[in-house]
N, C-alpha and C. Protein backbone atom coordinates (compact mmCIF):
# COMPACT_ATOMS: atom_id res chain seq x y z
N UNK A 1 98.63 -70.92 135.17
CA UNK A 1 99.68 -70.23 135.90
C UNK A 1 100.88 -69.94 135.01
N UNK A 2 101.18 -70.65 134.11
CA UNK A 2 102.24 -70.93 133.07
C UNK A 2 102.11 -69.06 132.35
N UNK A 3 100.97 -69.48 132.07
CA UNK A 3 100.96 -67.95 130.57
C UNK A 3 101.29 -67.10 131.87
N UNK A 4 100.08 -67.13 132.72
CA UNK A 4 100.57 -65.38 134.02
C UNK A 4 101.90 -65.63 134.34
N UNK A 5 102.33 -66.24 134.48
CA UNK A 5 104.08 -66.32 134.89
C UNK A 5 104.84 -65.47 134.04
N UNK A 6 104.59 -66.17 133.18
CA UNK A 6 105.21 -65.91 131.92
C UNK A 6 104.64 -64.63 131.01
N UNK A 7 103.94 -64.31 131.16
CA UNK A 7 103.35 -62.82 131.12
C UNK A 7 103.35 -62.81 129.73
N UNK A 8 102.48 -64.07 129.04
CA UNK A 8 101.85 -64.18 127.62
C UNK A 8 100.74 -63.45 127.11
N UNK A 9 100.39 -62.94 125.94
CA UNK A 9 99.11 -62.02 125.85
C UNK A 9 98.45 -63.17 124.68
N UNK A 10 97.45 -63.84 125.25
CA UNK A 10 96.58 -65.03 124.31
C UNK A 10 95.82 -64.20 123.47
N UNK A 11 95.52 -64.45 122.31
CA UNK A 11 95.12 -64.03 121.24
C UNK A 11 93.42 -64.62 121.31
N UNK A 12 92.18 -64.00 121.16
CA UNK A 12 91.01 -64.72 121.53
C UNK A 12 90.55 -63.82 119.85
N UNK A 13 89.94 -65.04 118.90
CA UNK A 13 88.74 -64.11 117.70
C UNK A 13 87.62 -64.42 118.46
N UNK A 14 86.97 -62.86 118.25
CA UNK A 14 85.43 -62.43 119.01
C UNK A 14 85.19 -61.57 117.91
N UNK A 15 84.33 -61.62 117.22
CA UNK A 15 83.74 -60.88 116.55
C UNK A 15 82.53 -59.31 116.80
N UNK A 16 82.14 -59.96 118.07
CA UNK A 16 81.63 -59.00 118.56
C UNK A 16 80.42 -59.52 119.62
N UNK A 17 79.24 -58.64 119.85
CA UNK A 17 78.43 -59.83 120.62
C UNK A 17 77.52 -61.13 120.13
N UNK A 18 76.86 -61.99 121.09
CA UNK A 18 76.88 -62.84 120.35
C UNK A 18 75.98 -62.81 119.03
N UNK A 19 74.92 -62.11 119.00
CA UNK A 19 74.31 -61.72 117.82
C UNK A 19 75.23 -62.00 116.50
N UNK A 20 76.52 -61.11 116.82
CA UNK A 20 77.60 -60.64 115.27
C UNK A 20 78.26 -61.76 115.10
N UNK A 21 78.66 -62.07 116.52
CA UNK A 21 79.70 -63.29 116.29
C UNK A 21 79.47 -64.53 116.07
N UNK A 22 78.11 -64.94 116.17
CA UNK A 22 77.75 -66.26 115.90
C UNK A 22 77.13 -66.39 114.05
N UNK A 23 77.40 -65.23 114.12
CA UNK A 23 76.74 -65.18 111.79
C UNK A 23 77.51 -65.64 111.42
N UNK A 24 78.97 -65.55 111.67
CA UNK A 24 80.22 -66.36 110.77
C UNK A 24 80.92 -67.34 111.18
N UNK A 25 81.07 -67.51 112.67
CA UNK A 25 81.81 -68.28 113.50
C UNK A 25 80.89 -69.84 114.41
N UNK A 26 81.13 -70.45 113.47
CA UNK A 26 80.16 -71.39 114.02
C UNK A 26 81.13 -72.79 114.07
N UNK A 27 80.56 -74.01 114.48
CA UNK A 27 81.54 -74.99 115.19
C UNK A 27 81.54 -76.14 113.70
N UNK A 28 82.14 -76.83 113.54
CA UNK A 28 81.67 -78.18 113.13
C UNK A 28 80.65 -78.59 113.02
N UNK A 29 79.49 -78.52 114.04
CA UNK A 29 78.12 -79.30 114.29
C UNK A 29 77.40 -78.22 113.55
N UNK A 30 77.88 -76.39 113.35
CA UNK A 30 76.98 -76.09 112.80
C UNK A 30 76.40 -74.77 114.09
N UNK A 31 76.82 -75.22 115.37
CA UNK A 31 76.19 -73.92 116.46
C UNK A 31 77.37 -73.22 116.27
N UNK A 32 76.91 -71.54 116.78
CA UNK A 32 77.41 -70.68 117.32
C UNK A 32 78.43 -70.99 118.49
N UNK A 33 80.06 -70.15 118.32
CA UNK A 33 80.84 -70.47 119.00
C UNK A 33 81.34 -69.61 120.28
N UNK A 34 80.16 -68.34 120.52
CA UNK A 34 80.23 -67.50 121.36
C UNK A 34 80.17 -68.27 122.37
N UNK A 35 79.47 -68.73 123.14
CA UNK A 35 79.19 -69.24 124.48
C UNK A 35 81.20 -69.79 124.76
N UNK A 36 81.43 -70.69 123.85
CA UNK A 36 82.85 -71.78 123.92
C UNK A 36 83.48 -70.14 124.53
N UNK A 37 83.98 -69.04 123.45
CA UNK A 37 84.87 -67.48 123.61
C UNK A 37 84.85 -67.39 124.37
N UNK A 38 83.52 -67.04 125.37
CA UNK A 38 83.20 -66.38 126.34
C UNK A 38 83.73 -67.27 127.62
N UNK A 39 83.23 -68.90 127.70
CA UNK A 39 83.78 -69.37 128.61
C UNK A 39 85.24 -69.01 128.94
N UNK A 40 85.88 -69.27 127.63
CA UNK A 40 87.81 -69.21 127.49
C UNK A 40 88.50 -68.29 128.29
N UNK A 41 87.67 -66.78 127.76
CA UNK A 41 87.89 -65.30 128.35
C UNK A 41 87.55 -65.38 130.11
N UNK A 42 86.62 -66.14 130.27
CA UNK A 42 86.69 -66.20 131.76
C UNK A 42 87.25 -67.14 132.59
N UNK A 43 87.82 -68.27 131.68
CA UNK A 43 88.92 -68.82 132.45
C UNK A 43 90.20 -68.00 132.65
N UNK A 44 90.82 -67.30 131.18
CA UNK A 44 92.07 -66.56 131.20
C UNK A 44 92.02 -65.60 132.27
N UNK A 45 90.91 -65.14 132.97
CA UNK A 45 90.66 -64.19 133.50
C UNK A 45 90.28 -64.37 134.75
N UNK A 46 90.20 -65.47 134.88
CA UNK A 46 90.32 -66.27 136.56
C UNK A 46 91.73 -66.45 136.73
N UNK A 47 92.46 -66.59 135.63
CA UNK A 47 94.20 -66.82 135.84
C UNK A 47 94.93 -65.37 135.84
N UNK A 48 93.91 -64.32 135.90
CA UNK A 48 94.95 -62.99 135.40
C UNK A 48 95.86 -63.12 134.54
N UNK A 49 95.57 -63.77 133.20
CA UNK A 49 95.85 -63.92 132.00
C UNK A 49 95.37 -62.56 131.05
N UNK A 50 96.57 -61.91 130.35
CA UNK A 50 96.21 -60.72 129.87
C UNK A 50 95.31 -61.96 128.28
N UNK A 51 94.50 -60.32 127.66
CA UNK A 51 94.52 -61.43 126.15
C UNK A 51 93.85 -60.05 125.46
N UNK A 52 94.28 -60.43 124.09
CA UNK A 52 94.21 -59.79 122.92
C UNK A 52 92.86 -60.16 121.58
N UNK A 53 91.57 -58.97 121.86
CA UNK A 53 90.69 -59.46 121.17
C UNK A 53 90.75 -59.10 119.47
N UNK A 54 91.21 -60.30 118.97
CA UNK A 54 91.27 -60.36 117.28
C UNK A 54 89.61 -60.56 116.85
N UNK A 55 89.10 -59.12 116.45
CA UNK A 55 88.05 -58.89 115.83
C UNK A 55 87.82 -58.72 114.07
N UNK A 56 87.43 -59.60 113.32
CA UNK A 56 87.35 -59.72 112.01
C UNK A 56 85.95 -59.22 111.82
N UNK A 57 86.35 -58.17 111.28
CA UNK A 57 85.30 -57.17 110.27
C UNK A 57 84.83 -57.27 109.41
N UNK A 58 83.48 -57.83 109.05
CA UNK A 58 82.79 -58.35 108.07
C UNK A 58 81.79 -57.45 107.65
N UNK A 59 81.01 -57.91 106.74
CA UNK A 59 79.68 -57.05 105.97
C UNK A 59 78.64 -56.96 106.92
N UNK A 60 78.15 -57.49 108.07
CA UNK A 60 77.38 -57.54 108.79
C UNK A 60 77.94 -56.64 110.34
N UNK A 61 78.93 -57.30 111.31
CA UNK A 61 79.09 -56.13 112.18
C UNK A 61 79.72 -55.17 111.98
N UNK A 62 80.27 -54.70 110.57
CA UNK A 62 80.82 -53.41 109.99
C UNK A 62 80.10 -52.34 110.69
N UNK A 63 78.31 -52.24 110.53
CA UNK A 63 77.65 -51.74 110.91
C UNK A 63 77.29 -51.13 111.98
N UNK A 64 78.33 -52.15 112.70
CA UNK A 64 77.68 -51.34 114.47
C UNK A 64 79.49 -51.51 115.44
N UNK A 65 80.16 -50.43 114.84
CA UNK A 65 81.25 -50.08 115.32
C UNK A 65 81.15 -50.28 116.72
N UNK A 66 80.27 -48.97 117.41
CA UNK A 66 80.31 -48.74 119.04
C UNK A 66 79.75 -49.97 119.71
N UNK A 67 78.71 -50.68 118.64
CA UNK A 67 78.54 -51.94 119.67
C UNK A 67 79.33 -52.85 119.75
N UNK A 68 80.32 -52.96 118.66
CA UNK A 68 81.26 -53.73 118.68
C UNK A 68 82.44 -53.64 120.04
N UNK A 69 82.81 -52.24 119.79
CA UNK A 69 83.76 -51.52 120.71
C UNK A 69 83.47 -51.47 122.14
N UNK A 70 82.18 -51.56 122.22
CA UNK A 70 81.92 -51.73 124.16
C UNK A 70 81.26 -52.72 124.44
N UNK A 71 81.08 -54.00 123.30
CA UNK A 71 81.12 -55.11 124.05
C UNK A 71 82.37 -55.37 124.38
N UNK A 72 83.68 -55.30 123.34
CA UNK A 72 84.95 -55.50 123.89
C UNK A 72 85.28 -55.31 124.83
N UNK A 73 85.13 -53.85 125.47
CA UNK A 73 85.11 -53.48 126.54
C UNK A 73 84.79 -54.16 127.90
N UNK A 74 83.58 -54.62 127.50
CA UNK A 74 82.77 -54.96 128.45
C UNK A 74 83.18 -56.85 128.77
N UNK A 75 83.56 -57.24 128.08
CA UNK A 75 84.07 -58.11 128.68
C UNK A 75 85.42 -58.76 129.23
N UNK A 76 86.39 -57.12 129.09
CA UNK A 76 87.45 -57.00 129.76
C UNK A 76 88.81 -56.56 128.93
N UNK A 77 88.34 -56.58 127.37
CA UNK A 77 89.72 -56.74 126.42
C UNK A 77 90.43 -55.52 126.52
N UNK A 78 91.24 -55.29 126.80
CA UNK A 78 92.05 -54.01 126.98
C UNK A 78 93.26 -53.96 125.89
N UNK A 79 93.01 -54.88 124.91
CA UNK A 79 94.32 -54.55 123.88
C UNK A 79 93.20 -55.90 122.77
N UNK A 80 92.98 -54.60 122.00
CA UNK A 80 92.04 -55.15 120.54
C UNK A 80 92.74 -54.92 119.08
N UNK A 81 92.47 -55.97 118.29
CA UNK A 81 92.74 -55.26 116.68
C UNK A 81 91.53 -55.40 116.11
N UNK A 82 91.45 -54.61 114.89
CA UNK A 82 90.21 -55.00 114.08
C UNK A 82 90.57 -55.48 112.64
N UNK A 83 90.35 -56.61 111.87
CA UNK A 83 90.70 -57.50 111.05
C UNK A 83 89.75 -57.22 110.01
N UNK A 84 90.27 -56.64 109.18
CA UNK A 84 89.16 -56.40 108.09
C UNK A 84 89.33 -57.95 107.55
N UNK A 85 87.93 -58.34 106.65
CA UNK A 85 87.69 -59.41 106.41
C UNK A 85 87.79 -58.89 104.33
N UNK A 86 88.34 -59.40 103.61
CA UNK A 86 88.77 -59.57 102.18
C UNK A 86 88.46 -60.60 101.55
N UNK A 87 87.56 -61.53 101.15
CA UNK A 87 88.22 -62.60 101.01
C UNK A 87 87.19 -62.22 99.40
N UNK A 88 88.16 -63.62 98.81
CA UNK A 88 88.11 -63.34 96.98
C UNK A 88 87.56 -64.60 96.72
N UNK A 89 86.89 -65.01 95.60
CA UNK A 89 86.40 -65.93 94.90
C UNK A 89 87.68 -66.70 94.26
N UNK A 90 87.44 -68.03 93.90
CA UNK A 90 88.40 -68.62 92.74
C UNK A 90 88.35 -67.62 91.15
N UNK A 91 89.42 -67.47 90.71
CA UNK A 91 89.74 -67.37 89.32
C UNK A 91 89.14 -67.80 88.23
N UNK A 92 88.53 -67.70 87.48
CA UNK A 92 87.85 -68.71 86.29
C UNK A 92 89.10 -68.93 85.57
N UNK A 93 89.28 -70.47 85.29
CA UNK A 93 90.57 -71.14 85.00
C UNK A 93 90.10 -71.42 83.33
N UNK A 94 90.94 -71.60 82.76
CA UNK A 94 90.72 -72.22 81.23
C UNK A 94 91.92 -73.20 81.00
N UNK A 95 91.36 -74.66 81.21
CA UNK A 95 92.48 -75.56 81.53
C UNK A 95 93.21 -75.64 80.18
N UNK A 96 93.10 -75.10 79.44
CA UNK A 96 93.78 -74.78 77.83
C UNK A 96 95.06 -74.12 78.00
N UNK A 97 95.53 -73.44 78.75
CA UNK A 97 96.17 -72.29 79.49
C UNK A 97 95.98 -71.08 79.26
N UNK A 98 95.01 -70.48 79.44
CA UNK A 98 94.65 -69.47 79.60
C UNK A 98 93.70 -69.29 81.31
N UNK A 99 94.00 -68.03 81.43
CA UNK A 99 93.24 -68.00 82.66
C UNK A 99 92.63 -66.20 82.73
N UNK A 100 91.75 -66.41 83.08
CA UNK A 100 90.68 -65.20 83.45
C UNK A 100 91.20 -64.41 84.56
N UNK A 101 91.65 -63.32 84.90
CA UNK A 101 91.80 -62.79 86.61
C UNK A 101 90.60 -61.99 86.47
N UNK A 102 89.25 -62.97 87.07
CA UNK A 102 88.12 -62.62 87.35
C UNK A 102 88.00 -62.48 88.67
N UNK A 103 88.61 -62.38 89.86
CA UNK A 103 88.46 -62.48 91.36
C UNK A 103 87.00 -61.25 91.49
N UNK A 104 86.58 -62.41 92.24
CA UNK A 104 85.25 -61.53 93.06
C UNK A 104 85.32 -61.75 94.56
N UNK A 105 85.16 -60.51 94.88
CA UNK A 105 84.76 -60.11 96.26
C UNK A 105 83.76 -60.61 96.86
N UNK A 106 84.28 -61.71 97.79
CA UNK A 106 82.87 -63.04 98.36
C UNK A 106 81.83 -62.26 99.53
N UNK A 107 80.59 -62.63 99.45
CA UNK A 107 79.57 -61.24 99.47
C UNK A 107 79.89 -60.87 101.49
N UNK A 108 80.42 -61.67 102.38
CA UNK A 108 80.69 -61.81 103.57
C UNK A 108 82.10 -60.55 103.90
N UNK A 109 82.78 -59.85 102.61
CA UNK A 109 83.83 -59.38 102.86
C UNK A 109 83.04 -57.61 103.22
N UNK A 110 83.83 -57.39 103.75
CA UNK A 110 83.73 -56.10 103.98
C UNK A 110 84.06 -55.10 103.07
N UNK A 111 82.98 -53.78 102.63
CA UNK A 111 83.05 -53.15 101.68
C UNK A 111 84.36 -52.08 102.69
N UNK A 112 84.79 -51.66 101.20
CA UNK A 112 86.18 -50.55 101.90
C UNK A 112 85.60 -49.36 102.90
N UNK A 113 84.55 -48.48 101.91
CA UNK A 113 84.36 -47.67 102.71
C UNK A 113 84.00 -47.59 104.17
N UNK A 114 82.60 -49.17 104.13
CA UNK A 114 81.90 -49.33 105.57
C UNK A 114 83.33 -49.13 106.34
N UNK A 115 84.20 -50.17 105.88
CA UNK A 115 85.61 -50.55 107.19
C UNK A 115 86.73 -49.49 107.77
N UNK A 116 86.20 -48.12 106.67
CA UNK A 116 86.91 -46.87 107.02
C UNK A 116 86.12 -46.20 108.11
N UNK A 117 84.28 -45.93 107.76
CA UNK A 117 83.43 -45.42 108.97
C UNK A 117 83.90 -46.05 110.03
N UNK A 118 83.92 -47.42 110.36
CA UNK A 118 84.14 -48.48 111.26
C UNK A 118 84.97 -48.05 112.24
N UNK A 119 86.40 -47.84 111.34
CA UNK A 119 87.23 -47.88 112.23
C UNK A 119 87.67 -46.08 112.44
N UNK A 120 87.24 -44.89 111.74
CA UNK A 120 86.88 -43.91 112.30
C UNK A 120 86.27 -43.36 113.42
N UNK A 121 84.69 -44.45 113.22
CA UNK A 121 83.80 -44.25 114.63
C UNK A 121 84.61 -44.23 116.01
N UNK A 122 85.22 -45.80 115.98
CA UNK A 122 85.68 -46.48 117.08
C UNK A 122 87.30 -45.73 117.26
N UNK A 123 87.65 -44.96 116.37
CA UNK A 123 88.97 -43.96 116.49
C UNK A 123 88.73 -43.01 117.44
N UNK A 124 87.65 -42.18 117.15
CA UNK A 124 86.79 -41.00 117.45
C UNK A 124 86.48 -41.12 119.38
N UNK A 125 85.92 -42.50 119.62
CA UNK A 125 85.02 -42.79 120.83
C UNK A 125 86.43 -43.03 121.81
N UNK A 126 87.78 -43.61 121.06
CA UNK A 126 88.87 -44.11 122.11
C UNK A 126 89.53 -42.64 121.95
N UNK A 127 89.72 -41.82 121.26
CA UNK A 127 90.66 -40.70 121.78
C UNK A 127 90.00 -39.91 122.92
N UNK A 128 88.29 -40.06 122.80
CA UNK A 128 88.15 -38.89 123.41
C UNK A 128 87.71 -39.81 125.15
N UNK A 129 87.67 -41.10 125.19
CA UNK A 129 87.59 -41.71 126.33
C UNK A 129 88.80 -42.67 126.73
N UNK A 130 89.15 -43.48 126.11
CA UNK A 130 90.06 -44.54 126.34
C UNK A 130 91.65 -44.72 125.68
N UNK A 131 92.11 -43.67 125.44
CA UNK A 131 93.43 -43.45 125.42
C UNK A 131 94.33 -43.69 126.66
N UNK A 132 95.26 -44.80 126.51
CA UNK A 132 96.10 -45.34 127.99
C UNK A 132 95.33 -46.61 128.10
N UNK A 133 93.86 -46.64 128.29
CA UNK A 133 93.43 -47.70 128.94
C UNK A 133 93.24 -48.34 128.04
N UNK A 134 92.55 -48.17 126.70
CA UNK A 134 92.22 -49.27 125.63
C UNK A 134 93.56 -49.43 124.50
N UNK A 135 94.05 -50.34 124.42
CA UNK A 135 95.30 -50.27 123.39
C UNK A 135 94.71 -51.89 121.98
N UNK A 136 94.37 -50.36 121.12
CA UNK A 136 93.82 -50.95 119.37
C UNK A 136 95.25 -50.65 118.64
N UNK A 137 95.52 -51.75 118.14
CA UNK A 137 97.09 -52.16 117.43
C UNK A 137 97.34 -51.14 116.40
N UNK A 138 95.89 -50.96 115.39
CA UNK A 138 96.12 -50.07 114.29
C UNK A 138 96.50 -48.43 114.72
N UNK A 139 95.59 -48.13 116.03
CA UNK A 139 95.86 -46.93 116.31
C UNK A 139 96.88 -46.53 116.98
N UNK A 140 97.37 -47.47 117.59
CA UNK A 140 98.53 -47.27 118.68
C UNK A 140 100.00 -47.49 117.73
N UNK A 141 99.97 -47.84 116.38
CA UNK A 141 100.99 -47.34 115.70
C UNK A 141 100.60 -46.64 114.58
N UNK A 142 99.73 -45.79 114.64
CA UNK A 142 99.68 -44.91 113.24
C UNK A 142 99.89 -43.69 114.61
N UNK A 143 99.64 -43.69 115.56
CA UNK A 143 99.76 -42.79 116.66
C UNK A 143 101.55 -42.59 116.87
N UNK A 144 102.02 -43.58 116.94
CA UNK A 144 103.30 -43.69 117.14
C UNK A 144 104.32 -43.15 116.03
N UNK A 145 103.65 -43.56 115.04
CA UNK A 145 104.58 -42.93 113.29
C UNK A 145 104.36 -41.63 113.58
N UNK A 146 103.19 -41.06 114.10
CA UNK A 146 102.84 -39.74 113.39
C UNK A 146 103.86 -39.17 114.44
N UNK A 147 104.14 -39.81 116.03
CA UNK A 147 104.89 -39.01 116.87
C UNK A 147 106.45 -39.11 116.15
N UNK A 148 106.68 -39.31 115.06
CA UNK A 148 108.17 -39.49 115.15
C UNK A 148 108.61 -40.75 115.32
N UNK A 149 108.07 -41.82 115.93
CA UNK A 149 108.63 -43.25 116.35
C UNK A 149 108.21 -44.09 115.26
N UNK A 150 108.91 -45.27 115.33
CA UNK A 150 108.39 -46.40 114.60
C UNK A 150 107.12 -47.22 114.92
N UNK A 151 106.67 -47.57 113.53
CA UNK A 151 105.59 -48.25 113.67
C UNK A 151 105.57 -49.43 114.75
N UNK A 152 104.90 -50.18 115.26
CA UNK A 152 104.69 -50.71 116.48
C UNK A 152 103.89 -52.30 115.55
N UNK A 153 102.87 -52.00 114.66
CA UNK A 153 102.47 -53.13 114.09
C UNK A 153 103.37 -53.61 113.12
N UNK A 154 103.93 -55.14 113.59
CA UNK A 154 104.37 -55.53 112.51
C UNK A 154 104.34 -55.74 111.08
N UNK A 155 103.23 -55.79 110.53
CA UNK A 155 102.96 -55.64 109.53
C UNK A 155 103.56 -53.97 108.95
N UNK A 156 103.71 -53.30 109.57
CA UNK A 156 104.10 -51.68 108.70
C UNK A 156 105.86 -51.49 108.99
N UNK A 157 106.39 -52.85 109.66
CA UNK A 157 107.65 -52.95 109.74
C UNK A 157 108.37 -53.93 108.55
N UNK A 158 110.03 -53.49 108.50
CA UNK A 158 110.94 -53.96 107.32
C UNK A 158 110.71 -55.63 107.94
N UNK A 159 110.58 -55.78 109.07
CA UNK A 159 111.29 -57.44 109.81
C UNK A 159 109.94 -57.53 110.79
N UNK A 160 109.53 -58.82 111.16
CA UNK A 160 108.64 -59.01 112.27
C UNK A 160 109.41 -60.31 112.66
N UNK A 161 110.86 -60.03 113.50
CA UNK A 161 111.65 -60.51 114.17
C UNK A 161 110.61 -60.85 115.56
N UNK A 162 109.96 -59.98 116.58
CA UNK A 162 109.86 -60.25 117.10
C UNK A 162 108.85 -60.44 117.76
N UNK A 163 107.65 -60.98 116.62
CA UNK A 163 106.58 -61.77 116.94
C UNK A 163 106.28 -63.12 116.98
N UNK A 164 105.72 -63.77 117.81
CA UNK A 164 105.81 -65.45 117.76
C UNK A 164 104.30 -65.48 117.66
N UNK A 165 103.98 -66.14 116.55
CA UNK A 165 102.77 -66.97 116.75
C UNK A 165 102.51 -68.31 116.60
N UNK A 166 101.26 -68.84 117.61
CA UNK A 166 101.43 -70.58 117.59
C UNK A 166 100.02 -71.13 116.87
């Protein structure tokens, strides 16, 4: 009752369905953590708790944009981002002092181009259906710059005064 009162937007990572989302996201013991998401989303949603699906874009559901995009859908998210996934190898160090900037691209990251189709596809499918109803962070301020207004994602702002995260 607290968050609906208070008219909080909970942040949920879903990667996509459980197929996508259980390749990277797995528990401690080692299982898949879809089933745990899914419960969460339908408690918040027995509370009329708004929530925000943080989707991380990897080498594997890169591939399937629209399935990505209408499972979201489909299990209620009405305000999504998509998180490209980057991540780098250690440095080869030379404890002599010298050091190598060898960074490699760890094979789970998402190639640039796939994450441009990606998020083209799923650009393409919300202008021409879900504009108003679906609100994606990246598009809803590159939409906003282009009208003349300020960016809306903090990240493309001077200050992110007025985001709280816990």
């Amino acid at each position: 009752a607290f968050l609906k009162e208070h008219e909080f937007l909970v942040g949920i990572s879903i990667d996509g369905p459980q197929e996508l989302h259980d390749r990277y996201r797995r528990s401690n013991s080692g299982n898949g953590t879809f089933a745990k998401v899914i419960a969460a989303i339908e408690r918040l949603k027995s509370y009329q708790v708004e929530f925000n699906t943080l989707t991380v874009i990897n080498n594997v559901n890169v591939h399937y944009p629209l399935e990505v995009y209408h499972f979201l859908k489909s299990i209620g998210s009405k305000h999504m981002q998509f998180i490209e996934l980057l991540e780098t190898g250690t440095p080869n160090i030379d404890f002599s002092g010298h050091s190598e900037n060898t960074f490699r691209i760890i094979d789970f990251s998402v190639p640039p181009t796939a994450y441009g189709k990606f998020m083209s596809t799923i650009f393409m499918q919300w202008v021409k259906n879900d504009v108003g109803e679906i609100f994606i962070r990246q598009f809803e301020s590159f939409v906003s710059r282009f009208l003349g207004n300020g960016h809306t994602s903090c990240i493309f702002q001077e200050s992110c005064k007025d985001n709280l995260v816990v």
